[in-house]
Protein backbone atom coordinates (compact mmCIF):
# COMPACT_ATOMS: atom_id res chain seq x y z
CA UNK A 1 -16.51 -32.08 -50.19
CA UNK A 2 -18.15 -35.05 -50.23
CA UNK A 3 -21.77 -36.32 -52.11
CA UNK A 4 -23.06 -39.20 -50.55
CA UNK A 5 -26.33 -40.92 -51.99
CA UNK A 6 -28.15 -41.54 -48.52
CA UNK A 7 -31.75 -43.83 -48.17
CA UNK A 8 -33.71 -43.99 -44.35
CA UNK A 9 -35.27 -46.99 -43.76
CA UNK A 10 -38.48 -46.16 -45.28
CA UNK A 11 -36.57 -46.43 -48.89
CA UNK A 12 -36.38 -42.68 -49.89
CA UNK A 13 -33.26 -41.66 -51.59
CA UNK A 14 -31.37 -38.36 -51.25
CA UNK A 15 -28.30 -36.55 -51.73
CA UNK A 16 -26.38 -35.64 -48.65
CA UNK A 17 -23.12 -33.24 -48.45
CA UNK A 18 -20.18 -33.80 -46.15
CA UNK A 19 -16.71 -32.08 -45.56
CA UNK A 20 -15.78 -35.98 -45.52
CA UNK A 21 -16.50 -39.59 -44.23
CA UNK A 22 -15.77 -39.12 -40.91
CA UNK A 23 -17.87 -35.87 -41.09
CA UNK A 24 -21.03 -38.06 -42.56
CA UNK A 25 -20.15 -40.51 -39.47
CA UNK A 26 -20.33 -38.49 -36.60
CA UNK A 27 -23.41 -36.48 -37.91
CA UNK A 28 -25.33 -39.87 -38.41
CA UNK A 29 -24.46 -41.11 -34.96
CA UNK A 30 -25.56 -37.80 -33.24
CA UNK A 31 -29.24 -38.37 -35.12
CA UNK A 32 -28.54 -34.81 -37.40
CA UNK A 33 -29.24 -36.46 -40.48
CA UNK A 34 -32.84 -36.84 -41.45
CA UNK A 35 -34.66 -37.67 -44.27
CA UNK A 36 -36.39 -34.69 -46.25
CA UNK A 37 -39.42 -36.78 -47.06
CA UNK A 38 -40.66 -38.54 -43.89
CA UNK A 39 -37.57 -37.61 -40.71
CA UNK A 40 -36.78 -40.90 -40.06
CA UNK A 41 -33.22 -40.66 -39.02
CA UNK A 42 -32.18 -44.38 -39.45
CA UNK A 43 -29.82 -43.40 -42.38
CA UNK A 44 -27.48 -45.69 -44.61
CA UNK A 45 -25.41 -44.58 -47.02
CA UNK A 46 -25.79 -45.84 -50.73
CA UNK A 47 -23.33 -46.91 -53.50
CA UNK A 48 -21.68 -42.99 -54.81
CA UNK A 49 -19.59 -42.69 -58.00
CA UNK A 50 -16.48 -40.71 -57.08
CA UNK A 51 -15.69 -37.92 -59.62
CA UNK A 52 -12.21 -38.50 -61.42
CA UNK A 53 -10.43 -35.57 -62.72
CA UNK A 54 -8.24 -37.77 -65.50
CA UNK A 55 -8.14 -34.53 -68.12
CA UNK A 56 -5.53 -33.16 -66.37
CA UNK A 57 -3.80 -30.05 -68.35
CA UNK A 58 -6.69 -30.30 -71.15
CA UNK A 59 -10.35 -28.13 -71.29
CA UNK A 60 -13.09 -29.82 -71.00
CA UNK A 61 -15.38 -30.22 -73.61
CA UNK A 62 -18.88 -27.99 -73.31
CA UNK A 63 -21.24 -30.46 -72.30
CA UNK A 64 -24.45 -29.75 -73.58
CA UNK A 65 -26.93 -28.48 -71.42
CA UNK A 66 -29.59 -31.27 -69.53
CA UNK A 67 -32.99 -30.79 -68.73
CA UNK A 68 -33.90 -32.83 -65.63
CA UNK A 69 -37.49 -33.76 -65.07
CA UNK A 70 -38.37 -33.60 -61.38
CA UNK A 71 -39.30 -37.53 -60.61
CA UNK A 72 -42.79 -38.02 -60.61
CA UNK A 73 -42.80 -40.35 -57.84
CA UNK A 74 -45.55 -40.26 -55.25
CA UNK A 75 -42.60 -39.17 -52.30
CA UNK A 76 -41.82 -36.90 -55.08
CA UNK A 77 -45.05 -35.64 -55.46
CA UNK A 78 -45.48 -35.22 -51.84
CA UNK A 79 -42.56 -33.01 -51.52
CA UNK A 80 -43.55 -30.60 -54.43
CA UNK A 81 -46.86 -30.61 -52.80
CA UNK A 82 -45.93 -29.67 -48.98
CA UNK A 83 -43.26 -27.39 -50.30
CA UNK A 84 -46.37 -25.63 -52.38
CA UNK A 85 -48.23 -25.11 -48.95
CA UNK A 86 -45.52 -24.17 -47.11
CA UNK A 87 -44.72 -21.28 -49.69
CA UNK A 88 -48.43 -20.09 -49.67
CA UNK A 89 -49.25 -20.53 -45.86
CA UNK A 90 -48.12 -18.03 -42.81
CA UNK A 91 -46.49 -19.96 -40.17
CA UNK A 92 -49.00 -19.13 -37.09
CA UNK A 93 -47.03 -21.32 -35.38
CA UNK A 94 -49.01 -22.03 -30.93
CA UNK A 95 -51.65 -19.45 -32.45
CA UNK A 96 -53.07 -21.75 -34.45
CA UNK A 97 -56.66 -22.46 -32.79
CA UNK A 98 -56.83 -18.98 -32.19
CA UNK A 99 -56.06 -17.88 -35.06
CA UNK A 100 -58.31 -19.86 -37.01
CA UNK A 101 -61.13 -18.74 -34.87
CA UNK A 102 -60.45 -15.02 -35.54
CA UNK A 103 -60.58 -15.76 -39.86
CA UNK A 104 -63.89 -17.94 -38.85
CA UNK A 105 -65.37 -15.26 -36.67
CA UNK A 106 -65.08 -12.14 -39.73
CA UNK A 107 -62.35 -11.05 -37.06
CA UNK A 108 -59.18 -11.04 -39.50
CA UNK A 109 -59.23 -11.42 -43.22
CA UNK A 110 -58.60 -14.88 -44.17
CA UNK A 111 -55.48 -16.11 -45.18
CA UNK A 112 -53.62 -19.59 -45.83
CA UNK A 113 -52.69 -20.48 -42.60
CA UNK A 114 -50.59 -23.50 -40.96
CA UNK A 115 -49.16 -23.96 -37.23
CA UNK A 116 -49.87 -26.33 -34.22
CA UNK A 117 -52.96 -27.22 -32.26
CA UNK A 118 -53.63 -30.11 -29.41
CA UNK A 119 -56.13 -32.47 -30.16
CA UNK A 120 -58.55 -31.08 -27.58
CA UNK A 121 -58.19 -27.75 -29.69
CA UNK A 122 -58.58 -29.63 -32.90
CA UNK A 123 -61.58 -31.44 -31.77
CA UNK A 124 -62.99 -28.31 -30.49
CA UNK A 125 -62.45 -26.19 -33.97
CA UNK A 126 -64.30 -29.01 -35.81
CA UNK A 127 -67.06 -28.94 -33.30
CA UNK A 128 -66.86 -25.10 -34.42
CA UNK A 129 -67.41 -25.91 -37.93
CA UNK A 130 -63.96 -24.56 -38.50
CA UNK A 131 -62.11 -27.13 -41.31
CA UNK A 132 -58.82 -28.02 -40.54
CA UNK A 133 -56.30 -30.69 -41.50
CA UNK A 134 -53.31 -32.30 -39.99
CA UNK A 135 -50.41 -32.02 -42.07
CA UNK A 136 -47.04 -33.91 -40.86
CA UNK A 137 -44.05 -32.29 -42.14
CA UNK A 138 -40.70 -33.56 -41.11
CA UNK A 139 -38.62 -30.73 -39.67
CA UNK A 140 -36.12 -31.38 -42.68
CA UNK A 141 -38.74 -30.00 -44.88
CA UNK A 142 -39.24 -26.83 -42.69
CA UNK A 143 -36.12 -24.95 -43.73
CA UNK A 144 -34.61 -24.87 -47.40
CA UNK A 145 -32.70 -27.81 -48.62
CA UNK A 146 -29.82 -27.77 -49.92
């Protein structure tokens, strides 16, 4: 198995796994790789230490335990934030408009709610008084990461 450190053009850094180089190759040509933050998939693959297994024969010592801080950088940020709505919002998925309507209208309880809408439909739930917010997520983001 391979770790590669990947970046898209847009500068974000992640951690992709590949059976091997070739593997990463012909996934990156076919456009399968993506980034997790904004799905660009112009990928490059970064500088990766190899692991050495030099202790052959001998136990390795017990490594204390690390704490790693999520980074607090604004992509970071952004993540922990969409992943948050994502986890608290049904996926209404074409139903949104109508949907929304219904919770507006007394119809259905409300609930957190996310899917798509048109513009036109968009427009027309504003018009409606009905609050609503484009949120871009890349499709990376829309399934669990490994």
């Amino acid at each position: 198995m391979k770790v590669l450190n990947l970046r898209c053009t847009q500068g974000h850094g992640f951690e992709g796994w590949f059976g091997s180089e070739e593997d990463f190759d012909a996934q990156r040509e076919r456009a399968l790789i993506e980034c997790p933050i904004c799905g660009d998939k112009a990928i490059v693959k970064g500088l990766s230490a190899p692991r050495l297994n030099l202790g052959a024969g001998r136990e390795p010592a017990a490594a204390a335990p690390v704490a790693h801080a999520a980074p607090d950088t604004p992509a970071a940020r952004w993540m922990r934030a969409m992943r948050e709505v994502l986890a608290n919002t049904e996926d209404v998925g074409e139903r949104f408009a109508e949907e929304a309507r219904r919770m507006h209208y007394g119809e259905v309880a409300e609930r957190g709610i996310r899917g798509r809408a048109t513009r036109e439909q968009t427009e027309a739930l504003l018009d409606e008084g009905i609050e609503v917010l484009p949120l871009l997520l890349p499709d990376a983001l829309k399934e669990p990461l490994q």
